[in-house]
PDB file of N, CA and C in Angstrom:
ATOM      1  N   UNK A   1      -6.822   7.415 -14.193  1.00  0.00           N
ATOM      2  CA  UNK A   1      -5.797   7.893 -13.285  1.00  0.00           C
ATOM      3  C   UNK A   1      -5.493   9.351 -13.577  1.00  0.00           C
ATOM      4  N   UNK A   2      -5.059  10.126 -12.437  1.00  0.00           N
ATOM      5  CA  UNK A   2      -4.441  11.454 -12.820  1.00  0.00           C
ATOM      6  C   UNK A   2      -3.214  11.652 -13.556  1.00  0.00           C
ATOM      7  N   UNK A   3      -2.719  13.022 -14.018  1.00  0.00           N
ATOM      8  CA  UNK A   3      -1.586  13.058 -14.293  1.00  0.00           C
ATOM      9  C   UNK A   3      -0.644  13.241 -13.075  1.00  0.00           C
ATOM     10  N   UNK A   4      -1.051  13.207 -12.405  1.00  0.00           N
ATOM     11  CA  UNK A   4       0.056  13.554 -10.816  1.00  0.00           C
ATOM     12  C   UNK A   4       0.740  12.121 -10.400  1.00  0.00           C
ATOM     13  N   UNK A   5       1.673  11.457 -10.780  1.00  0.00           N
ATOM     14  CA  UNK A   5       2.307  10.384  -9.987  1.00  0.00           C
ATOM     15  C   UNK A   5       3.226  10.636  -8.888  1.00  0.00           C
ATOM     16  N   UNK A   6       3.346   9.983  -7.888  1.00  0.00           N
ATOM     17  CA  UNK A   6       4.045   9.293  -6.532  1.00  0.00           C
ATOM     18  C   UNK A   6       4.404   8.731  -6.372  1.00  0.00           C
ATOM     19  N   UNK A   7       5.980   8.515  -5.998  1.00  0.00           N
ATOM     20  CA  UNK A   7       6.710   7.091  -5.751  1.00  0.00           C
ATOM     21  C   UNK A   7       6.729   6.778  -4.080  1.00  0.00           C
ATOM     22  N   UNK A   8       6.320   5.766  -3.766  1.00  0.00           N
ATOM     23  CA  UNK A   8       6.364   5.292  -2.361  1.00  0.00           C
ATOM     24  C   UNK A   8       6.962   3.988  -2.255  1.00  0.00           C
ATOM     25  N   UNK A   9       7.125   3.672  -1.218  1.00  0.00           N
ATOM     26  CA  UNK A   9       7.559   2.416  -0.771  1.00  0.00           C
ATOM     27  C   UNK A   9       6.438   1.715  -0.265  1.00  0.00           C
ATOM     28  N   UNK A  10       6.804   0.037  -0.792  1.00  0.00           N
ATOM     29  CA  UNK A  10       5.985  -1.249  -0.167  1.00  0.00           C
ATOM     30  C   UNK A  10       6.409  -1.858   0.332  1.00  0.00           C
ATOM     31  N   UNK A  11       6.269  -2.576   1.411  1.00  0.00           N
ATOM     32  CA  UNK A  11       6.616  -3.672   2.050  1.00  0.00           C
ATOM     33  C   UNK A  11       6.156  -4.964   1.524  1.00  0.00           C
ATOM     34  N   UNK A  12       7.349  -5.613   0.939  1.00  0.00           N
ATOM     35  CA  UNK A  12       6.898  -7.135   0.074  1.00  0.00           C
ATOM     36  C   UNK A  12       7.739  -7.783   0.574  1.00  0.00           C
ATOM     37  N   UNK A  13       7.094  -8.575   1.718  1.00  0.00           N
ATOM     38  CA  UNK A  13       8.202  -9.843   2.788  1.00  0.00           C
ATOM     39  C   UNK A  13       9.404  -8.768   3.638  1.00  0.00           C
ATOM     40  N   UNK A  14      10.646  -9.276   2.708  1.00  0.00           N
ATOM     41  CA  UNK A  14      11.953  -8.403   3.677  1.00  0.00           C
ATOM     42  C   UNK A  14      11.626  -7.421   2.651  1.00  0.00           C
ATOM     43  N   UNK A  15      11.530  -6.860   2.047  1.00  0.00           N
ATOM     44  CA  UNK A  15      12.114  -5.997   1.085  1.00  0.00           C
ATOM     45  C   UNK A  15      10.793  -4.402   1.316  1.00  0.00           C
ATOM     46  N   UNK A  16      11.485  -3.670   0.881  1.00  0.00           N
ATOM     47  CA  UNK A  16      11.098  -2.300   0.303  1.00  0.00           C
ATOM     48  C   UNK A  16      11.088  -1.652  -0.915  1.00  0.00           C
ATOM     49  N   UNK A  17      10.053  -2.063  -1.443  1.00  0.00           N
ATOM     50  CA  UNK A  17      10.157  -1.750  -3.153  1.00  0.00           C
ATOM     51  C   UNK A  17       9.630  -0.689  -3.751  1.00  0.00           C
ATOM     52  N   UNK A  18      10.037   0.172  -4.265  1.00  0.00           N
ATOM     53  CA  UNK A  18       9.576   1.388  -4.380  1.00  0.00           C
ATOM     54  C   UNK A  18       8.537   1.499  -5.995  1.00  0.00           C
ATOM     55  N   UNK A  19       7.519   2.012  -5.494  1.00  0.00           N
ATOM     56  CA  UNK A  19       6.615   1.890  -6.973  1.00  0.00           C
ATOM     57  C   UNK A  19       5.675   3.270  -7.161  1.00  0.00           C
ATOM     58  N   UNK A  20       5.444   3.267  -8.835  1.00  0.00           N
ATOM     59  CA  UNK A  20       4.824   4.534  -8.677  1.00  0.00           C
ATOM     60  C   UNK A  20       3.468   4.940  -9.294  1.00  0.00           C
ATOM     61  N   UNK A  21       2.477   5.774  -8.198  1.00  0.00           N
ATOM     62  CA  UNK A  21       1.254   5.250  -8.093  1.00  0.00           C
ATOM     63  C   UNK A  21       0.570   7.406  -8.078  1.00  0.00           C
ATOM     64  N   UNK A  22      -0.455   6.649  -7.387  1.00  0.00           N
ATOM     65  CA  UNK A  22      -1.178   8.258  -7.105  1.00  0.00           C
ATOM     66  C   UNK A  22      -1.811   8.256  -5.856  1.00  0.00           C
ATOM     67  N   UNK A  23      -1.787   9.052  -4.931  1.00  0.00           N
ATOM     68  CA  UNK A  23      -2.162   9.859  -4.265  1.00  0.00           C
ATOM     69  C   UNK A  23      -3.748   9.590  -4.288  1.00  0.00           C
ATOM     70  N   UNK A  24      -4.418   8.816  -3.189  1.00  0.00           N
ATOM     71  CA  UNK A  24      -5.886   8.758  -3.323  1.00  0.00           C
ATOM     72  C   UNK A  24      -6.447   8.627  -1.641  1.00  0.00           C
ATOM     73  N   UNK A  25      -7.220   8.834  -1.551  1.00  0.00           N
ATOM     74  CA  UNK A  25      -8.204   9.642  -0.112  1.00  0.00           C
ATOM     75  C   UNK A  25      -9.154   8.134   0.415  1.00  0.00           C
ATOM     76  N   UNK A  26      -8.956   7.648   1.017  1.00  0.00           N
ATOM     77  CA  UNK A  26     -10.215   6.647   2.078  1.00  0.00           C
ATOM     78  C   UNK A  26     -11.088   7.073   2.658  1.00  0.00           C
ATOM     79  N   UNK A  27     -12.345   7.022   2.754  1.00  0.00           N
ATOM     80  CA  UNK A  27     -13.263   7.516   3.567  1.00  0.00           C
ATOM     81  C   UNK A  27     -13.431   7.175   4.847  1.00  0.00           C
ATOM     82  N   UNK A  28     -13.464   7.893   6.038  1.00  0.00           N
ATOM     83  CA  UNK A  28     -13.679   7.563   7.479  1.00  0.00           C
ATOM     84  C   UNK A  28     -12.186   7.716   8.138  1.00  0.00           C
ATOM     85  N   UNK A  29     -10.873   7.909   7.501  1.00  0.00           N
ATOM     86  CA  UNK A  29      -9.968   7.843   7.831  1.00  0.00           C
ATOM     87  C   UNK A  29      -9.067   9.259   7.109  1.00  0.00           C
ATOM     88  N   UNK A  30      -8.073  10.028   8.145  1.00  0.00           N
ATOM     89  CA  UNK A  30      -7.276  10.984   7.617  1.00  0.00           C
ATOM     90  C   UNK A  30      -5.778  10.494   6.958  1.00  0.00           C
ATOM     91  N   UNK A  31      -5.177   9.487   7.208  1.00  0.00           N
ATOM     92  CA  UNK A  31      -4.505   8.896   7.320  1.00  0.00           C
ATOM     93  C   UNK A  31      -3.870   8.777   5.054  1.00  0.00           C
ATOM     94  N   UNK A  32      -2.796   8.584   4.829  1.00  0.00           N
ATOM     95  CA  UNK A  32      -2.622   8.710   3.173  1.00  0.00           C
ATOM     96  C   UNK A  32      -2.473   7.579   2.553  1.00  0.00           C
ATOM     97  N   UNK A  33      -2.989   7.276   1.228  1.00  0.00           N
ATOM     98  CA  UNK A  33      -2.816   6.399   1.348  1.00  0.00           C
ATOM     99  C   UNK A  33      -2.119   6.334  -0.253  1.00  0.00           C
ATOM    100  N   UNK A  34      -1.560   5.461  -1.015  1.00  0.00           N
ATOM    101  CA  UNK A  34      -1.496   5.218  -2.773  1.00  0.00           C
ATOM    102  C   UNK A  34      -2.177   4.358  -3.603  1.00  0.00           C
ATOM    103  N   UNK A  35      -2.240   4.111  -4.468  1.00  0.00           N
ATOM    104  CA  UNK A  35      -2.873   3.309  -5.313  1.00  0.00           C
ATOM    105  C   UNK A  35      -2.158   2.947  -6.657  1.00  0.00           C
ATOM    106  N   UNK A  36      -1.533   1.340  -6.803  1.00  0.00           N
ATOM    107  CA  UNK A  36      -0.328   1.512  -8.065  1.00  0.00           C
ATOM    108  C   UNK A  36      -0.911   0.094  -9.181  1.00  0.00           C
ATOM    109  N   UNK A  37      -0.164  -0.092  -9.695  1.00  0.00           N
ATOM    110  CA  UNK A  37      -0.944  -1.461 -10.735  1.00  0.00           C
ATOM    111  C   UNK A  37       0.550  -1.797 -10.646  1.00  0.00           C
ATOM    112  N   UNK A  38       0.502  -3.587 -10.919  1.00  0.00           N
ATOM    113  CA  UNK A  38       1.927  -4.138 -11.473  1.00  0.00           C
ATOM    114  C   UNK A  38       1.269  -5.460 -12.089  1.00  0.00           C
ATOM    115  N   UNK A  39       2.117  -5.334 -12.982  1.00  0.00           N
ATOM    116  CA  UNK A  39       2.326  -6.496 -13.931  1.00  0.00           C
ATOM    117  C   UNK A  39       3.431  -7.102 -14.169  1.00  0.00           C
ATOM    118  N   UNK A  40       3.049  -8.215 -13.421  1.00  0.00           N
ATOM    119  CA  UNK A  40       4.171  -9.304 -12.850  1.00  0.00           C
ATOM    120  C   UNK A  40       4.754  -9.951 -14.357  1.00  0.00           C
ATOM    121  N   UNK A  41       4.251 -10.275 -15.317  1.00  0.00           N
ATOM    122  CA  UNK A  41       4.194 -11.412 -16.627  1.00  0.00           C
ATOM    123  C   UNK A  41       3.739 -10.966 -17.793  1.00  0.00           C
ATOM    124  N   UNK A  42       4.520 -10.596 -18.892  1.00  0.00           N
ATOM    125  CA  UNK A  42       3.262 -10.511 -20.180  1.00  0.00           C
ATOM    126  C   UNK A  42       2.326 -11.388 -19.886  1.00  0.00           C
ATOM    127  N   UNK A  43       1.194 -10.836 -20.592  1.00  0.00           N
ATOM    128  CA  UNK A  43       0.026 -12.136 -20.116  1.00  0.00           C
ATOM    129  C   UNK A  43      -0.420 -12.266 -19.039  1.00  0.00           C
ATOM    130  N   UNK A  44      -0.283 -12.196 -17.901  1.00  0.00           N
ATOM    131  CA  UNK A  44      -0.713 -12.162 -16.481  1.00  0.00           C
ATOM    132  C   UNK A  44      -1.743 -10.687 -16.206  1.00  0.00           C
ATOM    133  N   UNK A  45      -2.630 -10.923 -15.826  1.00  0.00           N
ATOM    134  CA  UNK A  45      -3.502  -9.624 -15.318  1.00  0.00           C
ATOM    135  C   UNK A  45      -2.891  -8.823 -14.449  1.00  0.00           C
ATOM    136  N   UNK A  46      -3.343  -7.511 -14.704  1.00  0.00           N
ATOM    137  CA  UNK A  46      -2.835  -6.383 -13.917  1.00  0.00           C
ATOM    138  C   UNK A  46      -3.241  -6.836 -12.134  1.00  0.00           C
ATOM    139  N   UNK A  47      -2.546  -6.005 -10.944  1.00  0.00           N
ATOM    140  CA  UNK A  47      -2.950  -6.432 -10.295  1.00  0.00           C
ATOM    141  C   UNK A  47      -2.520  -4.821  -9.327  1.00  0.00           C
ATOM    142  N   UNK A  48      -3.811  -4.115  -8.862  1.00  0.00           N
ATOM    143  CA  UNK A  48      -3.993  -2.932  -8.515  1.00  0.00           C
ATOM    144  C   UNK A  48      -3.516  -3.310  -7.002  1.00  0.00           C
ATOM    145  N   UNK A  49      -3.398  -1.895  -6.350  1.00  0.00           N
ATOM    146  CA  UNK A  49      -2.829  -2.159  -4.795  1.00  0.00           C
ATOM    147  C   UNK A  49      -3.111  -0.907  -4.052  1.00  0.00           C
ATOM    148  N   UNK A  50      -4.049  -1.064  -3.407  1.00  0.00           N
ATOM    149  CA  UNK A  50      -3.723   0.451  -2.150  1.00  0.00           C
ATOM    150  C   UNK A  50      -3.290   0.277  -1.337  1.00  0.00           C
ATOM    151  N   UNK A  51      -2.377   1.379  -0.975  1.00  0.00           N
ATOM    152  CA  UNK A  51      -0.818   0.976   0.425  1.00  0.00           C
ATOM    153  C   UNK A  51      -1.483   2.206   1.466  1.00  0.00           C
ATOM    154  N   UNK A  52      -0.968   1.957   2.730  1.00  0.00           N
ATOM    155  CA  UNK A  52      -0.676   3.021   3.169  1.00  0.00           C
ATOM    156  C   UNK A  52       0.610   3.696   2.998  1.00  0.00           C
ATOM    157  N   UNK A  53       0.565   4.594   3.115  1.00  0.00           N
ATOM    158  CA  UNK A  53       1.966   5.369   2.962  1.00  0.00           C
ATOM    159  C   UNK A  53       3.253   5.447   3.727  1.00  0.00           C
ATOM    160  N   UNK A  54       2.883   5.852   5.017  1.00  0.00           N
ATOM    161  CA  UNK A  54       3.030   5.461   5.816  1.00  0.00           C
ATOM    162  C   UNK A  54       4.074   4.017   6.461  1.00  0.00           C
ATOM    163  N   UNK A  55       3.277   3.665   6.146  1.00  0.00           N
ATOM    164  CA  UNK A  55       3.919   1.630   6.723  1.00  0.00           C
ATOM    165  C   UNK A  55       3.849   1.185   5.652  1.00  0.00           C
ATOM    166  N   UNK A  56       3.423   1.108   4.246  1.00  0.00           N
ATOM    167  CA  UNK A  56       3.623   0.465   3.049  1.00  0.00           C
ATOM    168  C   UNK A  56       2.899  -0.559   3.317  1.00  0.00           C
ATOM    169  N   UNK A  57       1.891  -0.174   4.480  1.00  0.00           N
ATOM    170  CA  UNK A  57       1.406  -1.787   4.293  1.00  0.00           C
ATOM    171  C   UNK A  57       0.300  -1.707   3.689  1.00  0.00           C
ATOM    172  N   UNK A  58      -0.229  -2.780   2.715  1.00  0.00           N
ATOM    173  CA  UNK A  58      -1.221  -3.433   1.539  1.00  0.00           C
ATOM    174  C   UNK A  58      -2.664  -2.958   2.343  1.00  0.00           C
ATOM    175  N   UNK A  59      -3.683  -1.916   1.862  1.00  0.00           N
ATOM    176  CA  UNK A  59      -4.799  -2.151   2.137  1.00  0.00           C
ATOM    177  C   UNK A  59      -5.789  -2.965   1.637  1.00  0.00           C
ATOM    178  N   UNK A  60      -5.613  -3.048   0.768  1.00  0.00           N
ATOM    179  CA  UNK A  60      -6.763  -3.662  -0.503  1.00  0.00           C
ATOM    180  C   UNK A  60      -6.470  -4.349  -2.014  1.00  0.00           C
ATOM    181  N   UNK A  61      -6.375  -4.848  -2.615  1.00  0.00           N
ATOM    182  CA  UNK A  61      -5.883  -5.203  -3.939  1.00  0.00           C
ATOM    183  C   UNK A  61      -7.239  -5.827  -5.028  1.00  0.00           C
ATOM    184  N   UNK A  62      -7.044  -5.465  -6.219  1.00  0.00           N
ATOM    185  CA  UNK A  62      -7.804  -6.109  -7.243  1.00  0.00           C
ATOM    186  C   UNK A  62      -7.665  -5.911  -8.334  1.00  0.00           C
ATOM    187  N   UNK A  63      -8.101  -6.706  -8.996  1.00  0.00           N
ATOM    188  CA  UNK A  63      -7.917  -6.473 -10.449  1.00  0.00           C
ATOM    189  C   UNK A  63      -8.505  -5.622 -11.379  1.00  0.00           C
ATOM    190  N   UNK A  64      -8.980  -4.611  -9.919  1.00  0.00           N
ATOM    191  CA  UNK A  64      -8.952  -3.010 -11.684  1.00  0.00           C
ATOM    192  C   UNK A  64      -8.792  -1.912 -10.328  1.00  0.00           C
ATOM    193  N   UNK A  65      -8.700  -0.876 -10.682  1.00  0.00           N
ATOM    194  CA  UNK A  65      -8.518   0.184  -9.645  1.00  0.00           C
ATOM    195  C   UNK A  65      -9.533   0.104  -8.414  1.00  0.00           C
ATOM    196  N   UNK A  66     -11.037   0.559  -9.123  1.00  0.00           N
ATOM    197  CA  UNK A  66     -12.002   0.022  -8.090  1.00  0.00           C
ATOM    198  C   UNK A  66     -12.403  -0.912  -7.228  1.00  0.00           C
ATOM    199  N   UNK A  67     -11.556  -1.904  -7.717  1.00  0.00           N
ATOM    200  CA  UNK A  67     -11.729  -3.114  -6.819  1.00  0.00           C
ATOM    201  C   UNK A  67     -10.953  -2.919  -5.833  1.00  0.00           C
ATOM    202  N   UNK A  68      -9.615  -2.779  -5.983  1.00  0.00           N
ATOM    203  CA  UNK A  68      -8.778  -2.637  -4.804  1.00  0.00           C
ATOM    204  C   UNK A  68      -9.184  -1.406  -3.501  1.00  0.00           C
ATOM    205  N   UNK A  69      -9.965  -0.308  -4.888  1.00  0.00           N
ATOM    206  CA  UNK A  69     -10.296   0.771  -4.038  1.00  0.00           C
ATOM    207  C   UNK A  69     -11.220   0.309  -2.367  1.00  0.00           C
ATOM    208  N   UNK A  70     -12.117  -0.536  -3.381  1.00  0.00           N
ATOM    209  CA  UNK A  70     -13.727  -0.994  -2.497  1.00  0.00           C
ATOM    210  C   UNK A  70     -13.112  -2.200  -1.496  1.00  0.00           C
ATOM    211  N   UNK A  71     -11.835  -2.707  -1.973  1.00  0.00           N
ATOM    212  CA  UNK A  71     -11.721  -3.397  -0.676  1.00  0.00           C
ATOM    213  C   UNK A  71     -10.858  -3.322   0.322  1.00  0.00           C
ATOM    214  N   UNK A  72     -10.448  -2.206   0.177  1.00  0.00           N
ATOM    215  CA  UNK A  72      -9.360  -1.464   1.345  1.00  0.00           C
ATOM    216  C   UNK A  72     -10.334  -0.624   1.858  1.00  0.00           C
ATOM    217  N   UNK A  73     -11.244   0.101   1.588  1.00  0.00           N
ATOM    218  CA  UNK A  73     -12.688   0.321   1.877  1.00  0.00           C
ATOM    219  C   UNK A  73     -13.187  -0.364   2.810  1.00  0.00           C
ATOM    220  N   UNK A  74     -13.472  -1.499   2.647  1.00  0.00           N
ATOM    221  CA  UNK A  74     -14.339  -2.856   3.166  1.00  0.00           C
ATOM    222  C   UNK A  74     -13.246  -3.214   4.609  1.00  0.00           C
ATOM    223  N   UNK A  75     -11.719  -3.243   4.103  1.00  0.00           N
ATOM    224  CA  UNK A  75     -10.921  -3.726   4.949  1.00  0.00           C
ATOM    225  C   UNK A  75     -10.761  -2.504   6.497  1.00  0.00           C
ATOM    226  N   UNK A  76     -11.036  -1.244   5.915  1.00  0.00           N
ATOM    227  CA  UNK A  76     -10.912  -0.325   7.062  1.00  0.00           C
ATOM    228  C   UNK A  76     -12.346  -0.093   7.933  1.00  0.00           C
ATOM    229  N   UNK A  77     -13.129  -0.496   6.870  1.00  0.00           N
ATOM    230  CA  UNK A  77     -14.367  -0.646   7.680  1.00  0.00           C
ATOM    231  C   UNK A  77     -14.690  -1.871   8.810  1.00  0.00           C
ATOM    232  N   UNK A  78     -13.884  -2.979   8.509  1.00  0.00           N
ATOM    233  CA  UNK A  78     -13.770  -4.154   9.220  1.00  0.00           C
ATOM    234  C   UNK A  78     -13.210  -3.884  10.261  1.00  0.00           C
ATOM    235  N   UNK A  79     -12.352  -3.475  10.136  1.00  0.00           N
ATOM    236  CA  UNK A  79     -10.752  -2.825  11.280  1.00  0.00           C
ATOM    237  C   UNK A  79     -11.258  -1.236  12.251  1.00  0.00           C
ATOM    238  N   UNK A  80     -12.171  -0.615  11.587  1.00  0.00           N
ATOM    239  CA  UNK A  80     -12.407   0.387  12.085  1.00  0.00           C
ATOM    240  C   UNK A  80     -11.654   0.622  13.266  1.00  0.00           C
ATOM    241  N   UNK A  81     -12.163  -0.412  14.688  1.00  0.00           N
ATOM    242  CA  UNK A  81     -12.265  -0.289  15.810  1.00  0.00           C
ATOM    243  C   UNK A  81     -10.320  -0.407  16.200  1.00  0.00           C
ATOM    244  N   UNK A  82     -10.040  -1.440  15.648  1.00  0.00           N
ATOM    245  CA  UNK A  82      -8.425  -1.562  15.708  1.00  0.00           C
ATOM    246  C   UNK A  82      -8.100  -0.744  14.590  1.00  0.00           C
ATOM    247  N   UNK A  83      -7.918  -0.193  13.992  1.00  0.00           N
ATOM    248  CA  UNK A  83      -7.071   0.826  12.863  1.00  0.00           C
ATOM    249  C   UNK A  83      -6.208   1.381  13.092  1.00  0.00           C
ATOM    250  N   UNK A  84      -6.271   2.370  14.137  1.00  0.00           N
ATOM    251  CA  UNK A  84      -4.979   3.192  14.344  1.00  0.00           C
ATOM    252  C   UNK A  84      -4.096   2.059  15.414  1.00  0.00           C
ATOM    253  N   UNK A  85      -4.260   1.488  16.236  1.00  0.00           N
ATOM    254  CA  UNK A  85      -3.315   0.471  16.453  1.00  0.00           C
ATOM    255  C   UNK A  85      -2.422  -0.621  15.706  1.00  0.00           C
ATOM    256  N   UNK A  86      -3.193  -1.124  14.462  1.00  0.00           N
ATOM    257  CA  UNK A  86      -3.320  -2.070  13.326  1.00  0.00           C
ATOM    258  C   UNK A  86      -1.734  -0.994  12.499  1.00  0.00           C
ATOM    259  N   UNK A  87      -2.438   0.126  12.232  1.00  0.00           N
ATOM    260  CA  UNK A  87      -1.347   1.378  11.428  1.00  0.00           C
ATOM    261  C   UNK A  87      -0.186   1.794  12.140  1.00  0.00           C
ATOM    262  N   UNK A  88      -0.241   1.084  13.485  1.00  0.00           N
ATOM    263  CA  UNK A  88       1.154   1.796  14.183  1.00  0.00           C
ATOM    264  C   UNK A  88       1.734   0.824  14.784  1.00  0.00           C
ATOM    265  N   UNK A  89       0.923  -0.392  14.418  1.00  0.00           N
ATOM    266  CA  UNK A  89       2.306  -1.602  14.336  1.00  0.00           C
ATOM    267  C   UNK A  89       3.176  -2.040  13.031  1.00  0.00           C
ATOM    268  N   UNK A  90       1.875  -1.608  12.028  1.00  0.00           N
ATOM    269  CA  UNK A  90       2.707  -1.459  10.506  1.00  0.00           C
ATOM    270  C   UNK A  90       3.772  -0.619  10.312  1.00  0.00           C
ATOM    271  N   UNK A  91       3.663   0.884  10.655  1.00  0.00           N
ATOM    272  CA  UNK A  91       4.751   1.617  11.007  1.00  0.00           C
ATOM    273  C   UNK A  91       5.982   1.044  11.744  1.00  0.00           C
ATOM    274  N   UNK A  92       5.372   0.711  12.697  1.00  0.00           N
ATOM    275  CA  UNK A  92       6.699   0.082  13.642  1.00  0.00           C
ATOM    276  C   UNK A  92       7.683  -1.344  13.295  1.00  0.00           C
ATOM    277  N   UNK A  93       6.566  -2.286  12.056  1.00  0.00           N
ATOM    278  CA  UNK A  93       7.494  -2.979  11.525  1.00  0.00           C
ATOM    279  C   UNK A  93       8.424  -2.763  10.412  1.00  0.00           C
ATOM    280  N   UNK A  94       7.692  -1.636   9.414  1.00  0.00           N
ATOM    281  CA  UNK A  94       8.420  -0.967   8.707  1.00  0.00           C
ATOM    282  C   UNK A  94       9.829  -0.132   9.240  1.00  0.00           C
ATOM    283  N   UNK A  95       9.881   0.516  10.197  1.00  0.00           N
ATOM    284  CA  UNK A  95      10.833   0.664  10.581  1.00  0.00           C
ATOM    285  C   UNK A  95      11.870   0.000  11.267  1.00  0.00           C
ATOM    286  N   UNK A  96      11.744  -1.359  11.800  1.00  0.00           N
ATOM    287  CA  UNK A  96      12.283  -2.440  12.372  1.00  0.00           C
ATOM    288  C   UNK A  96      13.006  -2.895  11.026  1.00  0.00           C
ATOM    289  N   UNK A  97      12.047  -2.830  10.082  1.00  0.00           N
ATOM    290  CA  UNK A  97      12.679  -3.812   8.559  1.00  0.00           C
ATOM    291  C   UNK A  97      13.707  -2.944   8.004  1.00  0.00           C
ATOM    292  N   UNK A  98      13.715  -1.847   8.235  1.00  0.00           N
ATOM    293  CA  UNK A  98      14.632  -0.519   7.393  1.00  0.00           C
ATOM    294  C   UNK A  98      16.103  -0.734   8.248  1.00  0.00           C
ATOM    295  N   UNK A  99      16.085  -0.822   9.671  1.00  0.00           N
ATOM    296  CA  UNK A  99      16.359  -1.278  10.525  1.00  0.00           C
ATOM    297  C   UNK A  99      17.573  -2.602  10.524  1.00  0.00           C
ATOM    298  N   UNK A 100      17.273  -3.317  10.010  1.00  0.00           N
ATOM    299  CA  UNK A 100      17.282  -4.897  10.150  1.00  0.00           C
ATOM    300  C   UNK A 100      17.542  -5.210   8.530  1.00  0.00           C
ATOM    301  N   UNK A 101      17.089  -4.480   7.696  1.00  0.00           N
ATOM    302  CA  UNK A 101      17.312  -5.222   6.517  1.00  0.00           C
ATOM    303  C   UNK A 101      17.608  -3.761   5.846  1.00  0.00           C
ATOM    304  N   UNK A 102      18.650  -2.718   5.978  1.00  0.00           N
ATOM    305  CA  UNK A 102      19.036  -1.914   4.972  1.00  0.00           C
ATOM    306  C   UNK A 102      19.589  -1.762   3.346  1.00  0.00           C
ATOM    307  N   UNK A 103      19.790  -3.297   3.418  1.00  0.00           N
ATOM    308  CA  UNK A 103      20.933  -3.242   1.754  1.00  0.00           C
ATOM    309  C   UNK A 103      19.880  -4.056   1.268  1.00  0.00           C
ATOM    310  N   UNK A 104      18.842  -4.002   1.518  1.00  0.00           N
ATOM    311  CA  UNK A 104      17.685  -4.960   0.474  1.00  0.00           C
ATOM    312  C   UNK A 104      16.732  -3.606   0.114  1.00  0.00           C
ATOM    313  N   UNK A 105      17.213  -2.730   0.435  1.00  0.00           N
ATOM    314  CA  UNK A 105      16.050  -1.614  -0.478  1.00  0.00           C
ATOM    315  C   UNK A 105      15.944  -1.374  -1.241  1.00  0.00           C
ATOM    316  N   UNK A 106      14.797  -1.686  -2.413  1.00  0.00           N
ATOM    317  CA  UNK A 106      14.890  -1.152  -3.783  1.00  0.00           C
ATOM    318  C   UNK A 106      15.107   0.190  -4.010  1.00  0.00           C
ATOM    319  N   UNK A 107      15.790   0.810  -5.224  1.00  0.00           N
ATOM    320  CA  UNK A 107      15.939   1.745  -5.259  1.00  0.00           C
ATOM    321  C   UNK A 107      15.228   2.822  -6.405  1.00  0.00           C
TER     322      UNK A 107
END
């Protein structure tokens, strides 16, 4: 990882949880995206996440950086054709939820 960290927001169910990650680039797409790890449990495996920024919504996840990388990868390559529609209903629920659920924001 770099030394440069970023705090963004995720969308997890109702909530907006703010976590802090880095700044990383998708190929085929201009669009921003993050990349964070959490560890839910001593003992429990790490569990990596690329968001969009944007809508906080989950591109990819795995259990080491690259994995999550290659399958938010895989996932925009699937979506290609719907993507920017797919990204601007995420937006639009994210803001419905900010909306609708203000006193549940992590801080």
């Amino acid at each position: 990882m770099s030394d440069l960290r970023i705090y963004y927001e995720v969308v997890a169910g109702e909530r907006l949880t703010t976590v802090c990650g880095e700044s990383i680039s998708l190929p085929h797409t201009d669009a921003s995206f993050g990349v964070h790890v959490e560890t839910n449990a001593p003992g429990q495996s790490e569990v990596w996440t690329v968001t969009h920024l944007l809508s906080g919504f989950p591109m990819g996840t795995g259990r080491t950086r690259s994995e999550a990388f290659l399958n938010a990868v895989r996932h925009i390559h699937q979506n290609r054709h719907s993507l920017l529609f797919m990204l601007a209903q995420a937006v639009q629920l994210r803001q419905q939820l900010e909306q609708d659920y203000p006193h549940v924001k992590d801080a």
